[in-house]
PDB file of N, CA and C in Angstrom:
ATOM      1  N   UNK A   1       0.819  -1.200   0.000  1.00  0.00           N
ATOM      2  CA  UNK A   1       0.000   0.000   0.000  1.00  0.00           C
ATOM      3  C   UNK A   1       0.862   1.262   0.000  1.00  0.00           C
ATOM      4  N   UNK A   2       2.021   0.816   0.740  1.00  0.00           N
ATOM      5  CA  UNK A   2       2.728   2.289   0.746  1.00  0.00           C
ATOM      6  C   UNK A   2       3.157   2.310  -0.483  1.00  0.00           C
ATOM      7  N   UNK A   3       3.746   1.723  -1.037  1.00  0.00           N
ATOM      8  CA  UNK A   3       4.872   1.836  -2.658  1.00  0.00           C
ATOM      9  C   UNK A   3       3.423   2.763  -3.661  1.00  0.00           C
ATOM     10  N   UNK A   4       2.401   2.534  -3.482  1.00  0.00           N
ATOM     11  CA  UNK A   4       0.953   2.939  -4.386  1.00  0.00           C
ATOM     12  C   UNK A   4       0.996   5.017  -3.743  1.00  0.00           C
ATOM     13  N   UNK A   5       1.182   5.319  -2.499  1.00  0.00           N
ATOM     14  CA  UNK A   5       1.391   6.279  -2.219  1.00  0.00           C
ATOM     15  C   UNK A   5       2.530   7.069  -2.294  1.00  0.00           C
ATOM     16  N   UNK A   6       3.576   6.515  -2.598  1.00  0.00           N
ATOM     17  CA  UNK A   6       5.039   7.138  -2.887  1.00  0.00           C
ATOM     18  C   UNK A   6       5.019   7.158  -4.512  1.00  0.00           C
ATOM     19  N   UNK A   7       4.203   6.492  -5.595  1.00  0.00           N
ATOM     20  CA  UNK A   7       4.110   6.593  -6.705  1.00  0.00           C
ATOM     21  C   UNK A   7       3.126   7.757  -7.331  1.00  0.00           C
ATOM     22  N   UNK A   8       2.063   8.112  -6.424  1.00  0.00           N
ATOM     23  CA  UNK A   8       1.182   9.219  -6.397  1.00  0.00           C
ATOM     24  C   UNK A   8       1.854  10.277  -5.931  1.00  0.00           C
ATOM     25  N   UNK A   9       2.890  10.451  -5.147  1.00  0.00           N
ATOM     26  CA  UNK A   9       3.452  11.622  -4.991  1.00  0.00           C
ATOM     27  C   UNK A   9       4.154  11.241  -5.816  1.00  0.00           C
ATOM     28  N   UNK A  10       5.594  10.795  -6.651  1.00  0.00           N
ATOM     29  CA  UNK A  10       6.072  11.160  -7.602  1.00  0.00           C
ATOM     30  C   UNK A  10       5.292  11.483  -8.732  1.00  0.00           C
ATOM     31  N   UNK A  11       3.967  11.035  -9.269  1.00  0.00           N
ATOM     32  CA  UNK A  11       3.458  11.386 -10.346  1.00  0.00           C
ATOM     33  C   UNK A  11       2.768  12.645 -10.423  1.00  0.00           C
ATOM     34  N   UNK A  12       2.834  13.255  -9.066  1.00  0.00           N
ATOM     35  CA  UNK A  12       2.701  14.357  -9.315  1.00  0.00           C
ATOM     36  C   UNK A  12       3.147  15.636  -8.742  1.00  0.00           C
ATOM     37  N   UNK A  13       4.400  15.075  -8.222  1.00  0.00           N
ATOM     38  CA  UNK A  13       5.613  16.274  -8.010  1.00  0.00           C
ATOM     39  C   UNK A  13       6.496  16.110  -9.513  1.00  0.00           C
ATOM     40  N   UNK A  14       6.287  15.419 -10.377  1.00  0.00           N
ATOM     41  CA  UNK A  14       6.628  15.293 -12.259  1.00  0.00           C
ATOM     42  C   UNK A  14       5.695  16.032 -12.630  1.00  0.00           C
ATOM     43  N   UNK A  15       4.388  16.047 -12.656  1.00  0.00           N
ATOM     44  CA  UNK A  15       3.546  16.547 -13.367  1.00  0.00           C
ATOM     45  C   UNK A  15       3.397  18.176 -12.569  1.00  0.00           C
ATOM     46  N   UNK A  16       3.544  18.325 -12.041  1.00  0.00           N
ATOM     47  CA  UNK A  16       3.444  19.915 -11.159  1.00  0.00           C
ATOM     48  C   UNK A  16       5.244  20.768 -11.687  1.00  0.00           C
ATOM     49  N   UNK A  17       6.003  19.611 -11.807  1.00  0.00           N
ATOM     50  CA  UNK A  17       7.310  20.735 -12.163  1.00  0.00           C
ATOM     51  C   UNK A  17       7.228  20.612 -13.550  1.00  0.00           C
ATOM     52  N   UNK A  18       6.126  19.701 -14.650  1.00  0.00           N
ATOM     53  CA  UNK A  18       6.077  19.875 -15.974  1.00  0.00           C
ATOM     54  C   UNK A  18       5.460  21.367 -16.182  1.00  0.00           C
ATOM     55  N   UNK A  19       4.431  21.867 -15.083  1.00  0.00           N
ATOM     56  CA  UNK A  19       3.691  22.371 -15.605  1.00  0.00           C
ATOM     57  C   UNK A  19       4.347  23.804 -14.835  1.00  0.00           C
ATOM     58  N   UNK A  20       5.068  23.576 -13.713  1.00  0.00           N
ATOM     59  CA  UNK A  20       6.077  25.087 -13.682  1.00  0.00           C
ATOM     60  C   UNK A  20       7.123  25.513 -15.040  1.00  0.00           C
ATOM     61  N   UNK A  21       7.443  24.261 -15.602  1.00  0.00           N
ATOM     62  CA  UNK A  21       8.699  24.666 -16.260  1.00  0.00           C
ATOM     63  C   UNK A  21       8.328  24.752 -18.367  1.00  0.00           C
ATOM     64  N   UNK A  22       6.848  24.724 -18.280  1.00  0.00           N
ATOM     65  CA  UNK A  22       6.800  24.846 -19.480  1.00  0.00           C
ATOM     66  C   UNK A  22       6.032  26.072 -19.767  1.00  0.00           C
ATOM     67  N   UNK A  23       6.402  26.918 -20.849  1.00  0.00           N
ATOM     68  CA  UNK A  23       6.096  28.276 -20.805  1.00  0.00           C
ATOM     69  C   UNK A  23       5.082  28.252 -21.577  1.00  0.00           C
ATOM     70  N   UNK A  24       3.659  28.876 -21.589  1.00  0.00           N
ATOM     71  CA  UNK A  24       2.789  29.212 -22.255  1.00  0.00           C
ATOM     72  C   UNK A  24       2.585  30.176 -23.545  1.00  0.00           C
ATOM     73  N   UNK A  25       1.698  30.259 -24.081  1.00  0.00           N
ATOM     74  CA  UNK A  25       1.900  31.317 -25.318  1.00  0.00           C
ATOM     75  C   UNK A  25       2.022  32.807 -24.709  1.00  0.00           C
ATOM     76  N   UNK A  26       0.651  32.609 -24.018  1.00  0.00           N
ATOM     77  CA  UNK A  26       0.139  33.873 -23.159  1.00  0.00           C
ATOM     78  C   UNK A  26       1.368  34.574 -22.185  1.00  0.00           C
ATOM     79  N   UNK A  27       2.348  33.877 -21.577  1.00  0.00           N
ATOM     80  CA  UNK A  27       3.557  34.319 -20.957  1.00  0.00           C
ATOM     81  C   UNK A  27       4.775  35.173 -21.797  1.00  0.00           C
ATOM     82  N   UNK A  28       4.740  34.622 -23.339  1.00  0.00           N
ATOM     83  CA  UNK A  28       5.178  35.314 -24.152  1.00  0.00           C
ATOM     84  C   UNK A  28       5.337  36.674 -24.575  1.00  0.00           C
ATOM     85  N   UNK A  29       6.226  37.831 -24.266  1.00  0.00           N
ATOM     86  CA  UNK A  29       5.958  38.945 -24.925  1.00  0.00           C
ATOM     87  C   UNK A  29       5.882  39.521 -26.264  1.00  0.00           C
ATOM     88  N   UNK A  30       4.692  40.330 -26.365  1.00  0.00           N
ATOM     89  CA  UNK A  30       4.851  41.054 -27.757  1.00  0.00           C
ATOM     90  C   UNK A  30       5.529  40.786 -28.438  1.00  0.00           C
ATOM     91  N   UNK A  31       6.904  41.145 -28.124  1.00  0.00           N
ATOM     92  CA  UNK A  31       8.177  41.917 -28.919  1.00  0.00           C
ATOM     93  C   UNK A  31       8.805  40.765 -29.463  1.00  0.00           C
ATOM     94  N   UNK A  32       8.297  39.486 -29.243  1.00  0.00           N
ATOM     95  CA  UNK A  32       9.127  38.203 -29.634  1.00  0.00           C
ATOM     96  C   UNK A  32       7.936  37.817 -30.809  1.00  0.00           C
ATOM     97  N   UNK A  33       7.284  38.537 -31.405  1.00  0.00           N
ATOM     98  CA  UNK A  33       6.418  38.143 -32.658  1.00  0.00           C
ATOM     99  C   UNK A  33       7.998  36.928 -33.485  1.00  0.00           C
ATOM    100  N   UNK A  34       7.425  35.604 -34.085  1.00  0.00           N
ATOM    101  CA  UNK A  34       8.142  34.845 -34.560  1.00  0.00           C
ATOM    102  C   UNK A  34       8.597  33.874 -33.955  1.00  0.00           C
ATOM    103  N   UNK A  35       9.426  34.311 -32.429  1.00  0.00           N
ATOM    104  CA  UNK A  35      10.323  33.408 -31.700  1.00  0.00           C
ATOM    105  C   UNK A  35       9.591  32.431 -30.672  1.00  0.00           C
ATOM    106  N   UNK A  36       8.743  32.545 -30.528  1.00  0.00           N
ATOM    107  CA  UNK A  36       8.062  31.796 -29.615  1.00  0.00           C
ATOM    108  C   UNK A  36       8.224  30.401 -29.477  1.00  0.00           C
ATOM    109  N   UNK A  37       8.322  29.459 -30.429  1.00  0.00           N
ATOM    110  CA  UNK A  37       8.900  28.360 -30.519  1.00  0.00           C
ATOM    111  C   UNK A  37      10.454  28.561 -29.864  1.00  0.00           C
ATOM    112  N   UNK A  38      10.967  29.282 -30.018  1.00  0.00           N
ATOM    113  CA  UNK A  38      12.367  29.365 -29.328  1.00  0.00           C
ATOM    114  C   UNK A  38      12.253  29.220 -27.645  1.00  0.00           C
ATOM    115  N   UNK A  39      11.402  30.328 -27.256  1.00  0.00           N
ATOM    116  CA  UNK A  39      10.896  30.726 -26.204  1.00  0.00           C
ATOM    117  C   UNK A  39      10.377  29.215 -25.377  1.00  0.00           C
ATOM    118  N   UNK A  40       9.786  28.655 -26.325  1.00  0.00           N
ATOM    119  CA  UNK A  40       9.029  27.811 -25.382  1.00  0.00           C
ATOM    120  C   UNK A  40       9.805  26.324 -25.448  1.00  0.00           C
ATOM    121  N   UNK A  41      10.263  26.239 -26.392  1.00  0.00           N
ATOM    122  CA  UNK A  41      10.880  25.083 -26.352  1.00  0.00           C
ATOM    123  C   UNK A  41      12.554  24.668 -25.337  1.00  0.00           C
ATOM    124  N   UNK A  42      12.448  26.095 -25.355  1.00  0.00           N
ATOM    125  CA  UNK A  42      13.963  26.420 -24.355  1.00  0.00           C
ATOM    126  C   UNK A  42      13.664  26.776 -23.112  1.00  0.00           C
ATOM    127  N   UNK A  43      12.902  26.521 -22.483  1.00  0.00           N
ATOM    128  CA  UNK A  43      11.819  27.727 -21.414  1.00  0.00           C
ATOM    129  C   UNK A  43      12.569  26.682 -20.123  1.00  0.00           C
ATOM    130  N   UNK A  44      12.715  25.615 -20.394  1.00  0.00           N
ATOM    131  CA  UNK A  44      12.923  24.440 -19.304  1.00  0.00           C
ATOM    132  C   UNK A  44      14.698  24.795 -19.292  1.00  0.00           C
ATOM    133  N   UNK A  45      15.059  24.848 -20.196  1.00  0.00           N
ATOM    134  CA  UNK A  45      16.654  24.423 -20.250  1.00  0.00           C
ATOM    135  C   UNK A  45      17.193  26.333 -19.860  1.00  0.00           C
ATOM    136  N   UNK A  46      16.286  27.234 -19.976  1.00  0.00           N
ATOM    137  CA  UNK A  46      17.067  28.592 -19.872  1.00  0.00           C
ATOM    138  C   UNK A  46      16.549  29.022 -18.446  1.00  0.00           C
ATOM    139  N   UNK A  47      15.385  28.392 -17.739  1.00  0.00           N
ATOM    140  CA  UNK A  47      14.893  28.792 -16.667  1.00  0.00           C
ATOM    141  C   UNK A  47      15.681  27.449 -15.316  1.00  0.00           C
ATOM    142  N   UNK A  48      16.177  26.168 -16.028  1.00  0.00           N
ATOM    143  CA  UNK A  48      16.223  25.298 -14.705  1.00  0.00           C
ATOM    144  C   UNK A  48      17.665  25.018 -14.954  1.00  0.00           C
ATOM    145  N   UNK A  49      18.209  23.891 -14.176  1.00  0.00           N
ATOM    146  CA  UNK A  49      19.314  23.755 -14.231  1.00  0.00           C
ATOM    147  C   UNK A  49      19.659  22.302 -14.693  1.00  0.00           C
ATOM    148  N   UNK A  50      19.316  22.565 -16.416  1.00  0.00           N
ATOM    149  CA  UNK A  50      19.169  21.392 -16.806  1.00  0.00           C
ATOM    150  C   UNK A  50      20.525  21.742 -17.788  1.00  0.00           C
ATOM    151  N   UNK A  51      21.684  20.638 -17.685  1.00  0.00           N
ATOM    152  CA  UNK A  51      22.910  20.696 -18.432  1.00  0.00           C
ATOM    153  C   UNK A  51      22.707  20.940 -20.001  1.00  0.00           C
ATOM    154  N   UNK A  52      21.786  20.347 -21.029  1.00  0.00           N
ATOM    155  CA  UNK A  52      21.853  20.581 -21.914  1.00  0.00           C
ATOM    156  C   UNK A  52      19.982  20.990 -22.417  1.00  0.00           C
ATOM    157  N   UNK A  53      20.595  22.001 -23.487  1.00  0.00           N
ATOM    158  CA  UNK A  53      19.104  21.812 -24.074  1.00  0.00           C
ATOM    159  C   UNK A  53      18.682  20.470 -25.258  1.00  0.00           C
ATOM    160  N   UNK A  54      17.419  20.389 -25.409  1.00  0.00           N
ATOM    161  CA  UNK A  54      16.709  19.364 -25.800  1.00  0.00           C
ATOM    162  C   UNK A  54      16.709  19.993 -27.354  1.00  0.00           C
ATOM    163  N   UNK A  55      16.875  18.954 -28.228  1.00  0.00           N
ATOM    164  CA  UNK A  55      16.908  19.127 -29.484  1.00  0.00           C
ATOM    165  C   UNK A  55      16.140  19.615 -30.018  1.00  0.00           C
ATOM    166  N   UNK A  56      14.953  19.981 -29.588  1.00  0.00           N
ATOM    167  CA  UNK A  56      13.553  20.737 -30.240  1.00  0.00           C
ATOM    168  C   UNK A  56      13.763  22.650 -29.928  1.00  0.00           C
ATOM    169  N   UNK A  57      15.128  22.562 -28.950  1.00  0.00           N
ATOM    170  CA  UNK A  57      15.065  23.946 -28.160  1.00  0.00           C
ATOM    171  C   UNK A  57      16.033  24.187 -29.562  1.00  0.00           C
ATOM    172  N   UNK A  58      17.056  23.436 -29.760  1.00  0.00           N
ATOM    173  CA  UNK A  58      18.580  23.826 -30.517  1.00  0.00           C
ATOM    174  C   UNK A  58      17.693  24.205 -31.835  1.00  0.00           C
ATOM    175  N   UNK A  59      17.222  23.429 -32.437  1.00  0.00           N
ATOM    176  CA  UNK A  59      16.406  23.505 -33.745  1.00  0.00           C
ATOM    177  C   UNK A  59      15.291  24.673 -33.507  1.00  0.00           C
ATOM    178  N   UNK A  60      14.788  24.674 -32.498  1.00  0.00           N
ATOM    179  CA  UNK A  60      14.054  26.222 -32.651  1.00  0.00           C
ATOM    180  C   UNK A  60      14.771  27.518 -32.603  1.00  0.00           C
ATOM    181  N   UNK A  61      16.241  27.248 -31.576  1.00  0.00           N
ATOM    182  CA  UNK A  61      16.910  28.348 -31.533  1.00  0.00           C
ATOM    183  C   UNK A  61      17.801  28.946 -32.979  1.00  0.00           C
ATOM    184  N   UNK A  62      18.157  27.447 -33.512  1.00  0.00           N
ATOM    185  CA  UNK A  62      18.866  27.860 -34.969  1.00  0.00           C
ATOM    186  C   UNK A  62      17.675  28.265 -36.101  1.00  0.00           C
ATOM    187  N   UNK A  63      16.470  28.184 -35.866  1.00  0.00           N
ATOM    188  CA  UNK A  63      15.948  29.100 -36.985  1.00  0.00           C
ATOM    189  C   UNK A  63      15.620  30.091 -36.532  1.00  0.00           C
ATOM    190  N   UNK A  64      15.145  30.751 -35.212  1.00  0.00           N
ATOM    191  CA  UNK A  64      15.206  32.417 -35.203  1.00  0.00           C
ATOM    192  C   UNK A  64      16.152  32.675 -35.285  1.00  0.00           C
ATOM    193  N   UNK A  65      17.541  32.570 -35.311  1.00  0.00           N
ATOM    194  CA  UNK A  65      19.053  33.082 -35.120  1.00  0.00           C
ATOM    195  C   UNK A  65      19.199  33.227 -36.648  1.00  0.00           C
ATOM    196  N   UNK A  66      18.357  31.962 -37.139  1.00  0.00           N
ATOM    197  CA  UNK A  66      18.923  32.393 -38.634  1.00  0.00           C
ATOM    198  C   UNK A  66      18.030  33.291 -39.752  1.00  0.00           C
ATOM    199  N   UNK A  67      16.622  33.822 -39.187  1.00  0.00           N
ATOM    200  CA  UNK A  67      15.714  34.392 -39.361  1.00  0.00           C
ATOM    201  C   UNK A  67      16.342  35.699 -39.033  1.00  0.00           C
ATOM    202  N   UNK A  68      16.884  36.050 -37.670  1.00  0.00           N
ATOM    203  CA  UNK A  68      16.996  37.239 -37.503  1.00  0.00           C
ATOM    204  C   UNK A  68      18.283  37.937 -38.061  1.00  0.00           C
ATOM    205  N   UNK A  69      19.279  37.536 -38.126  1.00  0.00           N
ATOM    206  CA  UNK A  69      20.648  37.123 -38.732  1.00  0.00           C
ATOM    207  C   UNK A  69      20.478  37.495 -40.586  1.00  0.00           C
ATOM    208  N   UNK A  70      18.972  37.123 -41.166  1.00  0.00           N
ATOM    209  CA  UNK A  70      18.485  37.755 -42.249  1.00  0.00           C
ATOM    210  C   UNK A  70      19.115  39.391 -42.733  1.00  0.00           C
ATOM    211  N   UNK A  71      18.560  40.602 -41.274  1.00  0.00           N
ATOM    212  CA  UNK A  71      18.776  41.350 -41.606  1.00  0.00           C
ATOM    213  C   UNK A  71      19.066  41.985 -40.404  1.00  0.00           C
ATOM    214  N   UNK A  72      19.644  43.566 -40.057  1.00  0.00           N
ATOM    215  CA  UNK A  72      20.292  44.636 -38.767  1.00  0.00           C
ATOM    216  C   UNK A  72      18.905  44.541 -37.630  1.00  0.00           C
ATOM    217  N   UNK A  73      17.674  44.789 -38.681  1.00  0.00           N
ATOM    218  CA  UNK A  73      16.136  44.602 -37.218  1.00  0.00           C
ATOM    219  C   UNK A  73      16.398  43.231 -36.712  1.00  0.00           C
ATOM    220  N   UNK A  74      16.155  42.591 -37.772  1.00  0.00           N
ATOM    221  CA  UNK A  74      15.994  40.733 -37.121  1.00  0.00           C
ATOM    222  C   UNK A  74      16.432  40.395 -36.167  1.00  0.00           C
ATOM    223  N   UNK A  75      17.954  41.041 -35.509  1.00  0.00           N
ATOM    224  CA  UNK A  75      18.746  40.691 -34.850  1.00  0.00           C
ATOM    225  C   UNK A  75      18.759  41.718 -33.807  1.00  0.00           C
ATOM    226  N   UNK A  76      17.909  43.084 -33.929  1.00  0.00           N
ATOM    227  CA  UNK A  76      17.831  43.624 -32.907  1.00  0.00           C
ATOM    228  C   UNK A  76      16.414  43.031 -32.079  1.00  0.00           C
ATOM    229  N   UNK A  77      15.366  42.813 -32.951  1.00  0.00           N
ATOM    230  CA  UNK A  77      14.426  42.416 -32.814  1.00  0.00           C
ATOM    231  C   UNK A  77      14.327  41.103 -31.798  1.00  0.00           C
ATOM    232  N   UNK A  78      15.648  40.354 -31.965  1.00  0.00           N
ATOM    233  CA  UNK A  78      15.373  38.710 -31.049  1.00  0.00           C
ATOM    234  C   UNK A  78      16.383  39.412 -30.175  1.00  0.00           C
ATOM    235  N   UNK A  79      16.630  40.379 -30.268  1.00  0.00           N
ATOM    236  CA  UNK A  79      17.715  40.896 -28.628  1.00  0.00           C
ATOM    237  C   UNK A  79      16.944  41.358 -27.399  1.00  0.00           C
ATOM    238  N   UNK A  80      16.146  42.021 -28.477  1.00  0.00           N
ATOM    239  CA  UNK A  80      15.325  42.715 -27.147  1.00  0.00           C
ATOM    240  C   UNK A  80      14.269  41.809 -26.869  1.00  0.00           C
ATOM    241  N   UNK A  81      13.963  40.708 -27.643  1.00  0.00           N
ATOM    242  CA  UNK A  81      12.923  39.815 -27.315  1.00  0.00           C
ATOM    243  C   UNK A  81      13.366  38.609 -26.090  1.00  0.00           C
ATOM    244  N   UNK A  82      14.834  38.876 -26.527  1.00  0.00           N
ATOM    245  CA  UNK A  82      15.251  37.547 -25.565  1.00  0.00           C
ATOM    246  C   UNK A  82      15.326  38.526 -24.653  1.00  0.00           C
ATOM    247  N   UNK A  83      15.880  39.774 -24.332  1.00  0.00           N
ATOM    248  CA  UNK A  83      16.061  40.409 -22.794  1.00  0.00           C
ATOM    249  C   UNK A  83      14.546  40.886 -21.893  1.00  0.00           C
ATOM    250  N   UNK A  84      13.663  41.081 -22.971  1.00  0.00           N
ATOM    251  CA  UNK A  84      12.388  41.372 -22.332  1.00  0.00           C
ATOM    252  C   UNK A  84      11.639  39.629 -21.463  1.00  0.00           C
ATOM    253  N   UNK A  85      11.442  38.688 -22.515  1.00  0.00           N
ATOM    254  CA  UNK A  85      11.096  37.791 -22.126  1.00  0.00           C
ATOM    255  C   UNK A  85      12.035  36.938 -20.989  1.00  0.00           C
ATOM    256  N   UNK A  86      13.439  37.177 -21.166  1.00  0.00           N
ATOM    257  CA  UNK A  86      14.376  36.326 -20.053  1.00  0.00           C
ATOM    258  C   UNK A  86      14.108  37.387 -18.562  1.00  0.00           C
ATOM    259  N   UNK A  87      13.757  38.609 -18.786  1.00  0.00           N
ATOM    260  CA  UNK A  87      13.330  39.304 -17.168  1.00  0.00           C
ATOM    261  C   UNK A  87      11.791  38.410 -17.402  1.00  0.00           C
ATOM    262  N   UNK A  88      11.216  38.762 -18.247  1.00  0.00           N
ATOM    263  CA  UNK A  88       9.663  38.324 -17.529  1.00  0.00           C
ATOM    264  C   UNK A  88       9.471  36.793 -16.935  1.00  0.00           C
ATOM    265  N   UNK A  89      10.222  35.908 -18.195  1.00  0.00           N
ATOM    266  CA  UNK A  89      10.426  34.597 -17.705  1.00  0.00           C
ATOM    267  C   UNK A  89      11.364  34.102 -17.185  1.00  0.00           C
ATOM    268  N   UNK A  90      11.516  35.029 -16.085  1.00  0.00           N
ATOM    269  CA  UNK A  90      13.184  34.198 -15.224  1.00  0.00           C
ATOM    270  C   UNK A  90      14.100  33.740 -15.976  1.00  0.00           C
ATOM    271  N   UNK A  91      14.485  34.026 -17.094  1.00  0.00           N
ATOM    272  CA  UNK A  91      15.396  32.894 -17.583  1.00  0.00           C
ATOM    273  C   UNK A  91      16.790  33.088 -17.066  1.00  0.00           C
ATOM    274  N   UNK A  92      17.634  32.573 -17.029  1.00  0.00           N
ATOM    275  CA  UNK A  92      19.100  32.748 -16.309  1.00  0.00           C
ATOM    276  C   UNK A  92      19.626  33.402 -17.621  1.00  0.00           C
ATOM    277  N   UNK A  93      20.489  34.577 -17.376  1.00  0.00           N
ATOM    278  CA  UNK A  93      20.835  35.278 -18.558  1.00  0.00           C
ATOM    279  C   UNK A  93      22.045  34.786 -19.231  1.00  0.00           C
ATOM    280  N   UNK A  94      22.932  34.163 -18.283  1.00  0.00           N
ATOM    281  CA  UNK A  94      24.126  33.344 -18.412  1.00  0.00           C
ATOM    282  C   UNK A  94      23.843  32.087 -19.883  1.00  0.00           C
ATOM    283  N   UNK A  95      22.580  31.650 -19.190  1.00  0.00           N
ATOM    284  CA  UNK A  95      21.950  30.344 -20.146  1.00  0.00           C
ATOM    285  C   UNK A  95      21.671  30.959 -21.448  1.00  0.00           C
ATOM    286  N   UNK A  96      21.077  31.947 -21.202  1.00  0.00           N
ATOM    287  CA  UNK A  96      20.893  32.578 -22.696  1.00  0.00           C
ATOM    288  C   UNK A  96      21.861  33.008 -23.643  1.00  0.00           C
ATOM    289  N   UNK A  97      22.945  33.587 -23.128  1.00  0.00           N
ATOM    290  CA  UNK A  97      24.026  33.726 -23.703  1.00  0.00           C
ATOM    291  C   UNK A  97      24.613  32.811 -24.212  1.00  0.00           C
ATOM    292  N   UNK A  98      24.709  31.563 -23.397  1.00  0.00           N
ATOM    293  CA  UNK A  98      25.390  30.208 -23.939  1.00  0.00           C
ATOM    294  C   UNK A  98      24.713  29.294 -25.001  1.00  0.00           C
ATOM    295  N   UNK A  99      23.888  29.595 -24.893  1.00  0.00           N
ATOM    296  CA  UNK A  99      22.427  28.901 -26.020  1.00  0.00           C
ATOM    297  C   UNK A  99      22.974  28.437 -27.297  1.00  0.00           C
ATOM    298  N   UNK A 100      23.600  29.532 -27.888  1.00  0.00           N
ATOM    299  CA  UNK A 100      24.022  29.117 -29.166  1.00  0.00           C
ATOM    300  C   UNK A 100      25.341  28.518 -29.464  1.00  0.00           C
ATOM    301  N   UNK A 101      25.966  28.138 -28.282  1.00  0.00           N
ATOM    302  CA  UNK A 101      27.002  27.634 -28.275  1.00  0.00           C
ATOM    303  C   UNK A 101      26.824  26.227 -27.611  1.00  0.00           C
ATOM    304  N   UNK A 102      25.418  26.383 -26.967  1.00  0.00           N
ATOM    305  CA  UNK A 102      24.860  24.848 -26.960  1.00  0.00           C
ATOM    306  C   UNK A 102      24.746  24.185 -27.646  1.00  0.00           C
ATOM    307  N   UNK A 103      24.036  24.976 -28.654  1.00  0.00           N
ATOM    308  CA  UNK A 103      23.460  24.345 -29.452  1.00  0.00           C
ATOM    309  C   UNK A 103      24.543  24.194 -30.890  1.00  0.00           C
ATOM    310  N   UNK A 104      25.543  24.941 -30.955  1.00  0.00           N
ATOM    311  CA  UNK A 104      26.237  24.747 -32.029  1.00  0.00           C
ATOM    312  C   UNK A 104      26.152  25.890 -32.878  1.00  0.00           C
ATOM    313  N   UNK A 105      25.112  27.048 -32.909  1.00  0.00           N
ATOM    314  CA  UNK A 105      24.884  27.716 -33.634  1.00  0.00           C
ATOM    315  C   UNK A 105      25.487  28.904 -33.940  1.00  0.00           C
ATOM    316  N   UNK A 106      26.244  29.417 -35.293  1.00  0.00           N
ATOM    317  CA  UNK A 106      27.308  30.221 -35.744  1.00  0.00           C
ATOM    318  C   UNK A 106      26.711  31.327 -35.539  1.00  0.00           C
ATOM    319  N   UNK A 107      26.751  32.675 -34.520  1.00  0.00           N
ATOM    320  CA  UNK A 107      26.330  33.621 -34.914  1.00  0.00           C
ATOM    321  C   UNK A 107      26.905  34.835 -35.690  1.00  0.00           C
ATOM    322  N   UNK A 108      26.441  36.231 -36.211  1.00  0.00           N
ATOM    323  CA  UNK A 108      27.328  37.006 -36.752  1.00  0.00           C
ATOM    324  C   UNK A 108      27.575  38.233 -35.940  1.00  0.00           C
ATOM    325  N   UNK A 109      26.665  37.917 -34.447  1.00  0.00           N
ATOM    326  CA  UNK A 109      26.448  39.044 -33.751  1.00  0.00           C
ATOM    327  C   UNK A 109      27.234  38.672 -32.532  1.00  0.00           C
ATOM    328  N   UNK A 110      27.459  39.194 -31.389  1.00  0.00           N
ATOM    329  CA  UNK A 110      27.778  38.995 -29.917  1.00  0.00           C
ATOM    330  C   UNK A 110      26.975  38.746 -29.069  1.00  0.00           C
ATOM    331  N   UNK A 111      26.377  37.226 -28.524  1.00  0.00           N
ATOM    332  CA  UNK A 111      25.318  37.236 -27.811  1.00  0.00           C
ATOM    333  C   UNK A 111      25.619  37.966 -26.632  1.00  0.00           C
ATOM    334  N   UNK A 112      26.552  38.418 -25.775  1.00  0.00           N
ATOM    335  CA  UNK A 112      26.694  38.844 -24.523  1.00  0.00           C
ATOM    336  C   UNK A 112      26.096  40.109 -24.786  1.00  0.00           C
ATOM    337  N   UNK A 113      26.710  40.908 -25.971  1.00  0.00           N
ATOM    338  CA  UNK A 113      25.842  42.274 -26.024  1.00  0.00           C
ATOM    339  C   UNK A 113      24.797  42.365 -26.388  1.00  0.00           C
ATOM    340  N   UNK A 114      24.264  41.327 -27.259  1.00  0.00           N
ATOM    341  CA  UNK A 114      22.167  41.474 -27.679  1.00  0.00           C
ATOM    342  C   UNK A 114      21.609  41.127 -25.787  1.00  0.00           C
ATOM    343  N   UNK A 115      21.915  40.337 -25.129  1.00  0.00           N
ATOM    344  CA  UNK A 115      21.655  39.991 -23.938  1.00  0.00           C
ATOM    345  C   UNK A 115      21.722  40.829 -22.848  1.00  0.00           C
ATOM    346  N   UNK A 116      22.921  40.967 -22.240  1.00  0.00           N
ATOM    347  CA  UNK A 116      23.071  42.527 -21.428  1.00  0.00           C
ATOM    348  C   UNK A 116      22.922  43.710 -22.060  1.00  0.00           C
ATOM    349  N   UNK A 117      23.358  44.068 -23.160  1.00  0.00           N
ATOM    350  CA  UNK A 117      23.408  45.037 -23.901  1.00  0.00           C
ATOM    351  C   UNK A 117      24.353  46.241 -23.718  1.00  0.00           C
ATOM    352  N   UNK A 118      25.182  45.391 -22.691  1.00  0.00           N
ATOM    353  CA  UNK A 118      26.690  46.182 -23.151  1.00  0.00           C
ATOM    354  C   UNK A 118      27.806  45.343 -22.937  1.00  0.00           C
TER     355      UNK A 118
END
C-alpha cells in the first residue's frame, strides 16, 4: 500500500514541475512576434538547471538566429525579445548567452551584447 502512495506523490511532483517549467503562449511577450517556438521550447533548459538543451530547443533556436541574422532589425528584434522575455520569464541570462554555443549555432552578432546590452 505504501509503494501505491510514494508513486502518487512522484506522479505528481513530475507533473506539477512539468507544468512550472513549461512556458505558455500567453507568458510570451509582444516583442518576440516569430520566436516563440524558441521561447518555449527552451523555457525548461534557460529557466532550470538542466545541463543541456533538448533538441527541439537547438532547432528552434537555430531558426530564429537564422531568421533574424536575415537582416540589422531581425537581430535587434530577437535581442530585445530575448532580454524582455528572459526578465519576464526568469530565464538565467548566463543560459541565454550560452544557447548558441549549446546548441552549435554560428552567430554574426555577440550574444553577450544582444543579452546585457553592453
Amino acid at each position: 500500500m505504501g509503494e501505491k502512495k510514494v508513486l502518487a506523490v512522484m506522479m505528481f511532483v513530475m507533473a506539477y514541475g512539468l507544468a512550472v517549467t513549461r512556458l505558455s503562449y500567453s507568458q510570451i511577450p509582444a516583442t518576440c512576434n516569430g520566436d516563440e517556438n524558441l521561447l518555449s521550447f527552451c523555457g525548461e533548459y534557460l529557466v532550470n538547471n538542466i545541463a543541456n538543451p533538448s533538441s527541439d530547443c537547438c532547432n528552434s533556436a537555430s531558426d530564429a538566429f537564422k531568421r533574424a541574422m536575415a537582416n540589422g532589425q531581425g537581430i535587434r528584434d530577437i535581442c530585445n525579445c530575448l532580454r524582455v522575455a528572459g526578465s519576464n520569464l526568469h530565464f538565467h541570462q548566463d543560459k541565454v548567452v550560452s544557447l548558441p554555443g549549446a546548441c552549435h549555432i554560428q552567430l554574426s552578432f555577440n550574444m553577450h551584447l544582444c543579452v546585457y546590452g553592453s
